[in-house]
Structures are given as structure tokens and as C-alpha cells.
N, C-alpha and C. Protein backbone atom coordinates (compact mmCIF):
# COMPACT_ATOMS: atom_id res chain seq x y z
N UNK A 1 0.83 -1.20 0.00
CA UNK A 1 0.00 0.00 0.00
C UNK A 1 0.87 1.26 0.00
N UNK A 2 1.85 0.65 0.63
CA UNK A 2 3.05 2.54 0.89
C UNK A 2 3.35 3.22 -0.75
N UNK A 3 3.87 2.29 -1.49
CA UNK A 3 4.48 2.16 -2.41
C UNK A 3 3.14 3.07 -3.38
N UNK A 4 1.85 2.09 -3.59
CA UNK A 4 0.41 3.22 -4.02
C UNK A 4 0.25 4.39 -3.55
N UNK A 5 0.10 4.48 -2.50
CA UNK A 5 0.40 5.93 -1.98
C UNK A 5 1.17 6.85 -1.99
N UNK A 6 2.48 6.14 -2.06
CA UNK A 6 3.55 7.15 -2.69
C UNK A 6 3.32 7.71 -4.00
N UNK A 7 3.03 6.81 -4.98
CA UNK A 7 2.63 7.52 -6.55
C UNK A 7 1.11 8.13 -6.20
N UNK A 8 0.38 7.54 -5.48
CA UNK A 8 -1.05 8.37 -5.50
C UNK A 8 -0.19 10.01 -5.33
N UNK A 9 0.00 10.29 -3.85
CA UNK A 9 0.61 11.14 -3.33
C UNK A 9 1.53 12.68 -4.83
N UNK A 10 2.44 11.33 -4.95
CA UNK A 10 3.62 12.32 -5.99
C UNK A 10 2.66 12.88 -7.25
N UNK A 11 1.77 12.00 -7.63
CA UNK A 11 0.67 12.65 -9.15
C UNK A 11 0.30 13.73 -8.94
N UNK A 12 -0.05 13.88 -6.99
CA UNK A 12 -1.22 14.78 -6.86
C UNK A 12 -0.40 16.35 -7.13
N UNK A 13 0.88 16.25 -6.62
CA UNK A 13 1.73 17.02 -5.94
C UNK A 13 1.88 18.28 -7.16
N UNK A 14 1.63 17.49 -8.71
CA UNK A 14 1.52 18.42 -9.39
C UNK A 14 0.32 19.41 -10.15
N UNK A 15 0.08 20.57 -10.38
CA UNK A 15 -0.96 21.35 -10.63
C UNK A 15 -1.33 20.95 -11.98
N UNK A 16 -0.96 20.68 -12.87
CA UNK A 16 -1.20 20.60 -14.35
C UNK A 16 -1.67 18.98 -13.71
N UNK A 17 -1.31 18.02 -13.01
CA UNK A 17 -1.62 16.66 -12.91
C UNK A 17 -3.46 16.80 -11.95
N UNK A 18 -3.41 18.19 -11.44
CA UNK A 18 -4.41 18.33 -10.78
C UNK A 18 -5.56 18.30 -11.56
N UNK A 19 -5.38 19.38 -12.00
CA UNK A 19 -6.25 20.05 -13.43
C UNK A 19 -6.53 19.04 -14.17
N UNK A 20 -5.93 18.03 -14.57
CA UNK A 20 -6.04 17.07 -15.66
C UNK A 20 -7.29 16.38 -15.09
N UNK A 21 -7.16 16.04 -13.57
CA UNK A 21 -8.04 15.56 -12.98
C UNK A 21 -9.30 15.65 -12.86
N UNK A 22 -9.41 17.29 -12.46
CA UNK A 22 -10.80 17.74 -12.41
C UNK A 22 -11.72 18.32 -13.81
N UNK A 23 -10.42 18.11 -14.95
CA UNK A 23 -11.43 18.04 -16.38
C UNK A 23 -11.83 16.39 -16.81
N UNK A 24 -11.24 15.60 -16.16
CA UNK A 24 -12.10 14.29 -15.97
C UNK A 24 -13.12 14.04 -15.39
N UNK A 25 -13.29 14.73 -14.59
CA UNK A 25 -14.37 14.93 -13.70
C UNK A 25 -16.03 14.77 -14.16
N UNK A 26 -15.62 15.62 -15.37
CA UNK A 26 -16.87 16.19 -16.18
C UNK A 26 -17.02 14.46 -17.38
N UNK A 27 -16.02 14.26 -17.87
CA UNK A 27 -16.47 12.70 -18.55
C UNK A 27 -15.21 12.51 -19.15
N UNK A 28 -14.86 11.32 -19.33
CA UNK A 28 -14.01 10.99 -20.46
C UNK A 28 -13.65 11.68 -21.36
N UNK A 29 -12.16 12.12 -21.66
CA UNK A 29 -11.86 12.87 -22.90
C UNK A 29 -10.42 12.33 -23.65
N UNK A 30 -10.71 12.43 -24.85
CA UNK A 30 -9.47 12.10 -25.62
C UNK A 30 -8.38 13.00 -25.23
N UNK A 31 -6.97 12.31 -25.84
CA UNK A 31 -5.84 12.67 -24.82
C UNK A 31 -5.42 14.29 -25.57
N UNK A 32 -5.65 14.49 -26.69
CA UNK A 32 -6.01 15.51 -27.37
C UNK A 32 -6.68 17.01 -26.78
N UNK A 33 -7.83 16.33 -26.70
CA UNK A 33 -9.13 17.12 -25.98
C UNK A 33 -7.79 17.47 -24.58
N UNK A 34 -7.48 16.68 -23.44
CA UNK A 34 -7.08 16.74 -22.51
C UNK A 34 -6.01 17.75 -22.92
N UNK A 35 -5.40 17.81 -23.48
CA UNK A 35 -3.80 18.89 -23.87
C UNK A 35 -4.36 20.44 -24.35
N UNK A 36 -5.54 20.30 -24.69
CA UNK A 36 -6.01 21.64 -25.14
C UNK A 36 -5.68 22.93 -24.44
N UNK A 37 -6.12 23.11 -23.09
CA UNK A 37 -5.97 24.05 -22.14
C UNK A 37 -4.57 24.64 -21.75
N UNK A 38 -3.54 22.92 -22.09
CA UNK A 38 -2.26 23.75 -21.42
C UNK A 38 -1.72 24.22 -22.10
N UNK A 39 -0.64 24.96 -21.80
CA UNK A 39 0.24 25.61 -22.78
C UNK A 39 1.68 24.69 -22.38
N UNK A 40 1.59 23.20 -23.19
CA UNK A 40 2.54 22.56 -23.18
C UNK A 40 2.47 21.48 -24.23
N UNK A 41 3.80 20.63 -24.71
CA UNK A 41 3.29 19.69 -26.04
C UNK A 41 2.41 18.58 -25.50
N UNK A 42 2.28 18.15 -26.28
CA UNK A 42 1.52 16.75 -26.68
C UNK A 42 2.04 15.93 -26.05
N UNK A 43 3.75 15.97 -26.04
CA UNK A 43 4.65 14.97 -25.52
C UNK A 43 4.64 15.03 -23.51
N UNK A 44 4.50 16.51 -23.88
CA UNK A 44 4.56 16.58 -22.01
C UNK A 44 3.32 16.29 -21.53
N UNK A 45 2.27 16.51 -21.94
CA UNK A 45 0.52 15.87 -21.62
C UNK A 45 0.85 14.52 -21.44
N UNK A 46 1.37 13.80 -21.84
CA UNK A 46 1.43 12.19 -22.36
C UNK A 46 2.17 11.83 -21.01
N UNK A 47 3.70 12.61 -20.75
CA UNK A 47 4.61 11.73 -19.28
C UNK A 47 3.20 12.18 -18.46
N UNK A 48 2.42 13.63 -18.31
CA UNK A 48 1.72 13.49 -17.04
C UNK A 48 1.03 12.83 -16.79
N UNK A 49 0.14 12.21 -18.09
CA UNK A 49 -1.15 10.94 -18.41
C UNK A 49 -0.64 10.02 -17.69
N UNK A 50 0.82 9.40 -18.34
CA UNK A 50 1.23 8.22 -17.82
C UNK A 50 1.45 8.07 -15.90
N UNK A 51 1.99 9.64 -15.62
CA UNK A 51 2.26 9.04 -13.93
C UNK A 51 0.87 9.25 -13.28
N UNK A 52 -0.47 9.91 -14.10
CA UNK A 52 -1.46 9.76 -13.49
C UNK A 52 -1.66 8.05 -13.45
N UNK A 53 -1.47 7.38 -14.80
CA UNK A 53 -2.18 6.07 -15.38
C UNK A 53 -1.16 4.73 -13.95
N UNK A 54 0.03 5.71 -14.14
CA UNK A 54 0.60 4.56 -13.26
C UNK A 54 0.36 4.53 -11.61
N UNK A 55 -0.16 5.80 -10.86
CA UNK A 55 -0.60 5.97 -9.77
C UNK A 55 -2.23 5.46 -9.23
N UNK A 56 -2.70 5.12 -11.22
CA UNK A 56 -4.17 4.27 -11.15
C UNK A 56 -5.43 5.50 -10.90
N UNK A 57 -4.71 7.04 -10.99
CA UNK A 57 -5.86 7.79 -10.58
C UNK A 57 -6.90 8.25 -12.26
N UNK A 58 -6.46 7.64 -13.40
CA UNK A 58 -6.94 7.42 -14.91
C UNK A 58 -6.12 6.48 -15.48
N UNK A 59 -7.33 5.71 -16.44
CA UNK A 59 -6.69 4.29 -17.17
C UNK A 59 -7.01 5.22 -18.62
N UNK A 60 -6.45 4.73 -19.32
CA UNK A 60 -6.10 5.07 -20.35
C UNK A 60 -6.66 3.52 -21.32
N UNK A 61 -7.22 4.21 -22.50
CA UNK A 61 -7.75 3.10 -23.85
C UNK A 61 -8.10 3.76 -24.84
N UNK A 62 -7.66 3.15 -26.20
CA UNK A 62 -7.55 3.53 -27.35
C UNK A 62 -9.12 2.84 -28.14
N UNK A 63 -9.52 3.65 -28.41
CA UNK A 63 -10.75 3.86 -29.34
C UNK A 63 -10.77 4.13 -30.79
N UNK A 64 -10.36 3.36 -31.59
CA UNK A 64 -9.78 3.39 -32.63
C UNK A 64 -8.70 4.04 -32.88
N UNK A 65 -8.69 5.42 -33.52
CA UNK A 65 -7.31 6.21 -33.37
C UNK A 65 -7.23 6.67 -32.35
N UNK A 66 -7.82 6.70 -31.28
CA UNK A 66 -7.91 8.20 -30.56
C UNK A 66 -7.49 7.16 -29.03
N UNK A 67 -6.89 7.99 -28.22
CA UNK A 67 -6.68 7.20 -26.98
C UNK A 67 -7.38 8.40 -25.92
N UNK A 68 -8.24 7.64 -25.33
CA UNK A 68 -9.46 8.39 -23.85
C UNK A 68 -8.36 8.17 -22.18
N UNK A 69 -8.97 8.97 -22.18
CA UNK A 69 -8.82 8.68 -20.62
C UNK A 69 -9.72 8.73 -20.06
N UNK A 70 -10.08 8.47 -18.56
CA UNK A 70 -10.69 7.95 -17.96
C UNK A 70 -10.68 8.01 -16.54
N UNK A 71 -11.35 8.96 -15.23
CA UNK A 71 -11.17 9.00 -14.29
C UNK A 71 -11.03 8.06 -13.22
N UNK A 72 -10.40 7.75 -12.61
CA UNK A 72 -10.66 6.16 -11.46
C UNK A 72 -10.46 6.88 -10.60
N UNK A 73 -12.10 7.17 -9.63
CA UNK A 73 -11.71 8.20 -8.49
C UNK A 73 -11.39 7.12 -7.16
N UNK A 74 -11.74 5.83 -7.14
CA UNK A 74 -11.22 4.78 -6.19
C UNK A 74 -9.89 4.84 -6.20
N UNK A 75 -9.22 5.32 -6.61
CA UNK A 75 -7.57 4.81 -6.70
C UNK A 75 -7.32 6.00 -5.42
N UNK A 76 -8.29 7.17 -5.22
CA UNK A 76 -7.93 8.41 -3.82
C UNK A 76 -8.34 7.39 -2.95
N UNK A 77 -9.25 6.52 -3.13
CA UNK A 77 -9.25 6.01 -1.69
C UNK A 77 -8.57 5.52 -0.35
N UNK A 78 -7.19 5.37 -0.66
CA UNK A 78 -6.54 4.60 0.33
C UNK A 78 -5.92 6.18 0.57
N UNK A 79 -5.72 6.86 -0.29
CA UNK A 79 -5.21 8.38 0.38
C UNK A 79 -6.02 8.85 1.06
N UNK A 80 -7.37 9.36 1.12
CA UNK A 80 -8.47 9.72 1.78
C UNK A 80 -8.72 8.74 3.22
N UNK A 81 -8.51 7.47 3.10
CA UNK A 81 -8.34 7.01 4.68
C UNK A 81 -6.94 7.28 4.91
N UNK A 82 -5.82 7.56 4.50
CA UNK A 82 -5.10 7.49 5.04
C UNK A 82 -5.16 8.87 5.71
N UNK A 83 -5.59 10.00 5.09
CA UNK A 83 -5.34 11.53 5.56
C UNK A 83 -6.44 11.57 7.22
N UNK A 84 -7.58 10.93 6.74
CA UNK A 84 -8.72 10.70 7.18
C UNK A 84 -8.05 10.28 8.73
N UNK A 85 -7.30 9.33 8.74
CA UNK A 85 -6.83 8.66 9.82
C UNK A 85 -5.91 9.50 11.00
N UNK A 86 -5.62 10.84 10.42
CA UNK A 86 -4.87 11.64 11.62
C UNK A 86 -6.29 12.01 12.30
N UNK A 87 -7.44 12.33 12.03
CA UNK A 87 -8.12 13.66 12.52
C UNK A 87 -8.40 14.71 12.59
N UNK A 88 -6.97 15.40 11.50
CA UNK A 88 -7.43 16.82 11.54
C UNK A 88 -7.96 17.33 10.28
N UNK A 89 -8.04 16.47 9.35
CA UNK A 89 -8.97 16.71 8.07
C UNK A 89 -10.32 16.73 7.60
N UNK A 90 -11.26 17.01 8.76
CA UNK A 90 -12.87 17.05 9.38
C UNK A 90 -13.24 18.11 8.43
N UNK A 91 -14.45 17.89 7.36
CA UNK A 91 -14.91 18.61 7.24
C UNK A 91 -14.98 20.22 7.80
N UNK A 92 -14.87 21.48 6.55
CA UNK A 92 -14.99 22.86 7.25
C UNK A 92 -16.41 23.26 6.66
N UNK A 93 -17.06 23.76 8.25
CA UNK A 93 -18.48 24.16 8.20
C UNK A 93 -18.87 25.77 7.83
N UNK A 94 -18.27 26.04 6.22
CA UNK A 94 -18.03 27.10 5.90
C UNK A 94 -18.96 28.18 6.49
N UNK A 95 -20.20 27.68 6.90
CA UNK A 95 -21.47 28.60 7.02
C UNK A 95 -21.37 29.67 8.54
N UNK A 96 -20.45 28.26 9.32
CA UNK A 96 -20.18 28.88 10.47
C UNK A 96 -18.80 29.31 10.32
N UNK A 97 -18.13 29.22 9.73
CA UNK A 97 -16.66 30.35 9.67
C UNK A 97 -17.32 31.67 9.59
N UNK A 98 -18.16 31.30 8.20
CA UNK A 98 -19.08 33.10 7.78
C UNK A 98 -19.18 33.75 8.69
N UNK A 99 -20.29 32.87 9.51
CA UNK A 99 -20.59 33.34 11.03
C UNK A 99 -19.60 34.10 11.73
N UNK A 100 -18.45 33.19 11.60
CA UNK A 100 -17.23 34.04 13.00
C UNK A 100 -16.69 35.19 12.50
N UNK A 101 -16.41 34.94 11.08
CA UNK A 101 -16.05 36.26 10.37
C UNK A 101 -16.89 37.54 10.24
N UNK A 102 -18.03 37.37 9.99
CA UNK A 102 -19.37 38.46 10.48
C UNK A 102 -19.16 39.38 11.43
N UNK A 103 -19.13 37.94 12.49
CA UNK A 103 -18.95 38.55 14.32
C UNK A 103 -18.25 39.62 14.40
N UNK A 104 -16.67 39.05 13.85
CA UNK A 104 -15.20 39.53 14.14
C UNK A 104 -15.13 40.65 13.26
N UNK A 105 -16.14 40.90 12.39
CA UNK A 105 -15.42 42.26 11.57
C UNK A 105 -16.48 42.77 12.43
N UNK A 106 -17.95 42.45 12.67
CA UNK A 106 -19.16 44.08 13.69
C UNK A 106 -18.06 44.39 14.64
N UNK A 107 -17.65 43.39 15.37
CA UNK A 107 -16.84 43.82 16.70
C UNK A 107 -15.82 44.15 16.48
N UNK A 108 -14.85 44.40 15.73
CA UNK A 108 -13.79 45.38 14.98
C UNK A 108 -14.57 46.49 15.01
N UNK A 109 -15.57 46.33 14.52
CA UNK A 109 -15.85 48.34 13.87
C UNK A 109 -16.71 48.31 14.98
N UNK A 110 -17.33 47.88 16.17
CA UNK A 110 -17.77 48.78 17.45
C UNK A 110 -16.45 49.38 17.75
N UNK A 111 -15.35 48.73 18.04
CA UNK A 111 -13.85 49.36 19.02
C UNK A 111 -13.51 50.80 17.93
N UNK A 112 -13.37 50.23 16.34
CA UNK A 112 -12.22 51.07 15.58
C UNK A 112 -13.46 51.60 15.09
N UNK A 113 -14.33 53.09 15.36
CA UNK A 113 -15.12 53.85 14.09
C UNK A 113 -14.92 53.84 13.20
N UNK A 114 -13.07 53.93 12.67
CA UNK A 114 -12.63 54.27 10.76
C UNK A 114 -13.00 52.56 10.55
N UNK A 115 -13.17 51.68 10.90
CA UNK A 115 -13.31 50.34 9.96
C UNK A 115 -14.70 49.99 9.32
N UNK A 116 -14.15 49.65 8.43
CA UNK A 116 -15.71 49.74 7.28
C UNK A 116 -16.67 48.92 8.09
């Protein structure tokens, strides 16, 4: 499992490997389609495909000419228990941050008059 996690881990670590991710999100896209957005070759889309394909977080298959990819959001799973497993990665209850932030700026501007 260390060894999965280590490549889960290292894929994530990069932003263009991120991105790749969350335009999978939306459905399957040729590896083409996938290179569109960046401003990088064909050739560099392809090493990032592959350390996604080899970390198992997209499989990759050829459809006549065209090769798809394919999201495998199970492959986060053993990362997600693993993060899961310290405790401090609990859901944030944005509604009540709002809340504290609200509070903390009225009660700023009772003390300071100049604060908006």
C-alpha cells in the first residue's frame, strides 16, 4: 500500500496533474481534448497521463485512433483514509466560519469607528 500511496501522493503534488483531474471529472476525454488548455506539447501531456495512469488515478484506452482517458476516483481512496486517519482533516463548516467572520469584523468596527 506505501508504495500506491507514494505515486497516488507524488501525481497529486503536481498542478497541471491536478487540473487534468478535475477536467475528468466532467467525462471521459481524448488525450487531445485533454492537452487543449495547457500551454505545453503533446509529448509533455502524455509523461503526465502516464504518472497519473501509473498511480491508477486514470486508465487510459484507445478507441480506434484516438486514446481516452478515464477517471478512477477509487484509486484516492486509500489516500483519503489514510489523511482521514490523523483527525485533523474534518470537514470545514463554511457557514459557520461566515458566522465568526461576520462577528469579528461588527466587533472590529464597534472598538475602531474608521473600519468599514
Amino acid at each position: 500500500m506505501d508504495t500506491t500511496l507514494d505515486l497516488v501522493f507524488a501525481a497529486l503534488a503536481d498542478p497541471t496533474r491536478r487540473g487534468i483531474l478535475m477536467m475528468l471529472l466532467e467525462d471521459d476525454m481524448a488525450v487531445t481534448d485533454v492537452a487543449d488548455p495547457f500551454d505545453m506539447s503533446l509529448a509533455a501531456i502524455s509523461k503526465h497521463l502516464t504518472i497519473l495512469t501509473k498511480a491508477g488515478l486514470i486508465s487510459q484506452e484507445k478507441r480506434g485512433r484516438v486514446k481516452w482517458c478515464k477517471l478512477e476516483p477509487d484509486a484516492m481512496r486509500n489516500a483519503s483514509i489514510w489523511m482521514q486517519s490523523f483527525g485533523q482533516f474534518e470537514a470545514v463548516d463554511l457557514d459557520a466560519f461566515e458566522e465568526f467572520l461576520t462577528h469579528e469584523r461588527m466587533t472590529d468596527a464597534d472598538f475602531n469607528p474608521l473600519a468599514e
